[in-house]
Protein backbone atom coordinates (compact mmCIF):
# COMPACT_ATOMS: atom_id res chain seq x y z
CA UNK A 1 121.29 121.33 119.32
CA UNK A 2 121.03 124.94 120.07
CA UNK A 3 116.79 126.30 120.33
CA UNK A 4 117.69 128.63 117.14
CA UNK A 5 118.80 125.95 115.37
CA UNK A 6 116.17 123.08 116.69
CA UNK A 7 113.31 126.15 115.31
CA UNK A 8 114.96 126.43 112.10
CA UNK A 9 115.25 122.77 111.33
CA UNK A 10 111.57 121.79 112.45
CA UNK A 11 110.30 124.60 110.46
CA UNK A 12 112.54 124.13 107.29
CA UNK A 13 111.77 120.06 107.63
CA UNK A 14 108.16 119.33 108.90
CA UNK A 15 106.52 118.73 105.97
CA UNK A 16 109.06 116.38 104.35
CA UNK A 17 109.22 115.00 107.35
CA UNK A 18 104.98 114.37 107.89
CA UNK A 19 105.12 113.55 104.15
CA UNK A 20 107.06 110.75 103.71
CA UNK A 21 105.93 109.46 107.58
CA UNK A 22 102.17 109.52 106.00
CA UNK A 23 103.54 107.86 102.77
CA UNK A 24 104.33 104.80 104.84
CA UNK A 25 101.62 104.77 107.19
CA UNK A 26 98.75 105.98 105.69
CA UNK A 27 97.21 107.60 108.73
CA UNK A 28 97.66 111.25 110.05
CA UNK A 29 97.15 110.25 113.28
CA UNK A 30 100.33 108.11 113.08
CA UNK A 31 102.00 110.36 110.95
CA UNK A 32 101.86 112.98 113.14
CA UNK A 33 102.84 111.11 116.33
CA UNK A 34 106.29 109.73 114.09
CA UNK A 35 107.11 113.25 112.95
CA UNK A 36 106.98 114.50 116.42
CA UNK A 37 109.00 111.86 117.93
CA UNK A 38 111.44 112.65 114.91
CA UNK A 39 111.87 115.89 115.86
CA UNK A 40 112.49 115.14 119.57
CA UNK A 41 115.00 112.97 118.58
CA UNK A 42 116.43 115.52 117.14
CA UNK A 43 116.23 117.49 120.17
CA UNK A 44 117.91 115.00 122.20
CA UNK A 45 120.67 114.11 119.34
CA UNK A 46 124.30 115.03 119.92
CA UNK A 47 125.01 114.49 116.14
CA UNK A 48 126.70 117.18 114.32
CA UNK A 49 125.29 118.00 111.47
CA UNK A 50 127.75 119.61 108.61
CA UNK A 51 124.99 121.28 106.29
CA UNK A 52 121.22 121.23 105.79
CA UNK A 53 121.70 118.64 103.60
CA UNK A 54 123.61 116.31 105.83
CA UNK A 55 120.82 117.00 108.95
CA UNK A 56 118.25 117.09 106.22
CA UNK A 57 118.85 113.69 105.03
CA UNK A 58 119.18 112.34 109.13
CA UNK A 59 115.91 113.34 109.37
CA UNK A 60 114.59 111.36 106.61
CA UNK A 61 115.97 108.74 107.60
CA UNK A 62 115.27 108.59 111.31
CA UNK A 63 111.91 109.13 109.69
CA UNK A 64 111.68 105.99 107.89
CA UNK A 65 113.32 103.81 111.18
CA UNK A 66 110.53 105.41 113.20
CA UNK A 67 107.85 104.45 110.69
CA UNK A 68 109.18 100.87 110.47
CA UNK A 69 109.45 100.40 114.18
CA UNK A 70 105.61 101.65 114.27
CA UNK A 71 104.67 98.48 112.11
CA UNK A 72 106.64 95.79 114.72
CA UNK A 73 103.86 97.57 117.58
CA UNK A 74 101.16 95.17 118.30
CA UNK A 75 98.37 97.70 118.53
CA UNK A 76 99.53 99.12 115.01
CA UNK A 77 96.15 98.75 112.67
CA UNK A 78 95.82 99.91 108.59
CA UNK A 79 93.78 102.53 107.72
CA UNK A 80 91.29 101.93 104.75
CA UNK A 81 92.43 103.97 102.18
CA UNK A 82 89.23 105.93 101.01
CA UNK A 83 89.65 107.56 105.01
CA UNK A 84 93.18 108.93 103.80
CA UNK A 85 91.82 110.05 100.53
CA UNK A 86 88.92 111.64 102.09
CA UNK A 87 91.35 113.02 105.12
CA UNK A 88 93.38 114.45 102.20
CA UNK A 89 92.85 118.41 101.85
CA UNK A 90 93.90 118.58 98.05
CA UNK A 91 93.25 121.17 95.94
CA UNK A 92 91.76 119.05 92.93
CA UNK A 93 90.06 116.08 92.49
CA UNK A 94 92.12 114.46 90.28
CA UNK A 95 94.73 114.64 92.16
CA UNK A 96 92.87 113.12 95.35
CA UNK A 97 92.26 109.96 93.60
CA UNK A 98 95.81 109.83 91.74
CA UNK A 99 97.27 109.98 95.29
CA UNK A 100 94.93 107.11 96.25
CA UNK A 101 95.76 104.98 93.82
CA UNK A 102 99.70 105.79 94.33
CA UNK A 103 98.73 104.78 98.20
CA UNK A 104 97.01 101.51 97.17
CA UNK A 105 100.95 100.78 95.43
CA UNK A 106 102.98 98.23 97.76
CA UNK A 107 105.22 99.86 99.67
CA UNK A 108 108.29 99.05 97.85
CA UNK A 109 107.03 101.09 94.75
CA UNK A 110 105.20 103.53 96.43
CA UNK A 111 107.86 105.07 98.48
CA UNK A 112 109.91 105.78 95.96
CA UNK A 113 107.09 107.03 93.99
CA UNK A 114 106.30 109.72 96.64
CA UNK A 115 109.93 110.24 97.28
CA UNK A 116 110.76 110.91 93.21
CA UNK A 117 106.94 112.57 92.25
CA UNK A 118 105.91 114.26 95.25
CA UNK A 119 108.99 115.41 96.39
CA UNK A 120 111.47 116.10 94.12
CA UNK A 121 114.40 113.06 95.35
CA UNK A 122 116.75 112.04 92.96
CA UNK A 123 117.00 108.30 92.44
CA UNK A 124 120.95 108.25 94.08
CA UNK A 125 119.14 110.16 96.82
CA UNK A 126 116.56 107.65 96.97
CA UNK A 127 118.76 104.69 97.05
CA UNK A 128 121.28 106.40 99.76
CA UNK A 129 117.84 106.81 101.64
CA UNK A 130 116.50 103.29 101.37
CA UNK A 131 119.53 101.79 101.23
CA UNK A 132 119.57 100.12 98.09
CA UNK A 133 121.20 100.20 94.92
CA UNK A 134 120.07 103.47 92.32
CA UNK A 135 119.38 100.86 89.57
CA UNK A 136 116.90 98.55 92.10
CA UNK A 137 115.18 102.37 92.72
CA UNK A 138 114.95 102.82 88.64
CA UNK A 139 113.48 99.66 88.58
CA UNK A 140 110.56 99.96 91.55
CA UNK A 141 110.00 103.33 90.22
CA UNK A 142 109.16 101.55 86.02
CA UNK A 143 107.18 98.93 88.02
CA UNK A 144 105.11 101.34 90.35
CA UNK A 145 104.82 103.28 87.24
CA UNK A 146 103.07 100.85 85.32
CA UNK A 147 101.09 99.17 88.66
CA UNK A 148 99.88 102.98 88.74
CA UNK A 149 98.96 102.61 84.88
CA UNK A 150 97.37 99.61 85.19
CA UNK A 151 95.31 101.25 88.77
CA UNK A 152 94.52 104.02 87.11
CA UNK A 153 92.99 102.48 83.34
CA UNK A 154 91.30 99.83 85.63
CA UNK A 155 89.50 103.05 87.39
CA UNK A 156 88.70 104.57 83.62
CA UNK A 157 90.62 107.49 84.79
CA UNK A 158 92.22 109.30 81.71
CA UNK A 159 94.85 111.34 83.68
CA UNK A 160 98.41 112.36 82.41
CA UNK A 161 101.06 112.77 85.15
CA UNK A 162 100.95 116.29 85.26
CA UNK A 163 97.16 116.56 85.35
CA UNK A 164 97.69 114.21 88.40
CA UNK A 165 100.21 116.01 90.60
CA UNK A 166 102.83 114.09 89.31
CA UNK A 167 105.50 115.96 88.05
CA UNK A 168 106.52 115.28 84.63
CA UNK A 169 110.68 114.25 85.33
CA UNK A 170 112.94 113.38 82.73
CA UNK A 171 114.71 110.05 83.61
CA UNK A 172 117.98 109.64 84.87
């Protein structure tokens, strides 16, 4: 990949790329270290990319394969989740604590949560991402909806999705 090119992609990318890394591992630290080695995979790739879209969507999931791999390491440890929430430089409060509850989802309803919500996926997108079926991403996404409910009345919290960060998204 040409340097031009490499620039553009890292700077057009990086926070997709740190978002959805920190969505599965719940520590910057980590999240960091996976969206560099992303990127320097990247670097060394020989793949030809046909649009933004097509090298957009490599990224993501290289992303996700890098994140996984990070669980199978021995030394790999969870970070408590009020450190995240606390590490978290959000501009309201409410939306601190929605995103803490969304991280306190299993993974296999809060991915898709981030990846809908937080930024903006479709659910075919989603499913060509995770590599399941749109209808099985419909379906984690109504379940992680009402886990989140049920988080978020069990905390007393009166929040509507918008009020939370979440964007209100007709369904599909």
């Amino acid at each position: 990949m040409e340097e031009q090119a490499f620039r553009q992609a890292v700077e057009d990318h990086r926070d997709v790329v740190f978002r959805i890394a920190l969505t599965y591992l719940r520590d910057r630290a980590d999240a960091d270290d996976v969206a560099q080695d992303v990127f320097l995979k990247l670097l060394k790739s020989d793949t030809h990319f046909e649009s933004w879209e097509h090298l957009r969507r490599w990224l993501i999931r290289v992303t996700i394969n890098e994140c996984k791999s990070l669980f199978r390491k021995p030394w790999r440890r969870v970070e408590d989740i009020e450190n995240l929430a606390d590490s978290l430089s959000t501009a309201q409060e409410e939306t601190k604590a929605v995103l803490s509850d969304v991280m306190r989802l299993p993974e296999r309803f809060r991915v898709p949560i981030m990846l809908y919500y937080y930024l903006g996926f479709s659910t075919s997108e989603i499913a060509e991402l995770l590599h399941v079926p749109a209808a099985t991403v419909r379906t984690r996404l109504a379940r992680g909806r009402s886990k989140l409910k049920f988080i978020l009345e069990e905390g007393d919290r009166e929040i509507q999705p918008d009020q939370a960060g979440l964007r209100v998204r007709p369904s599909r």
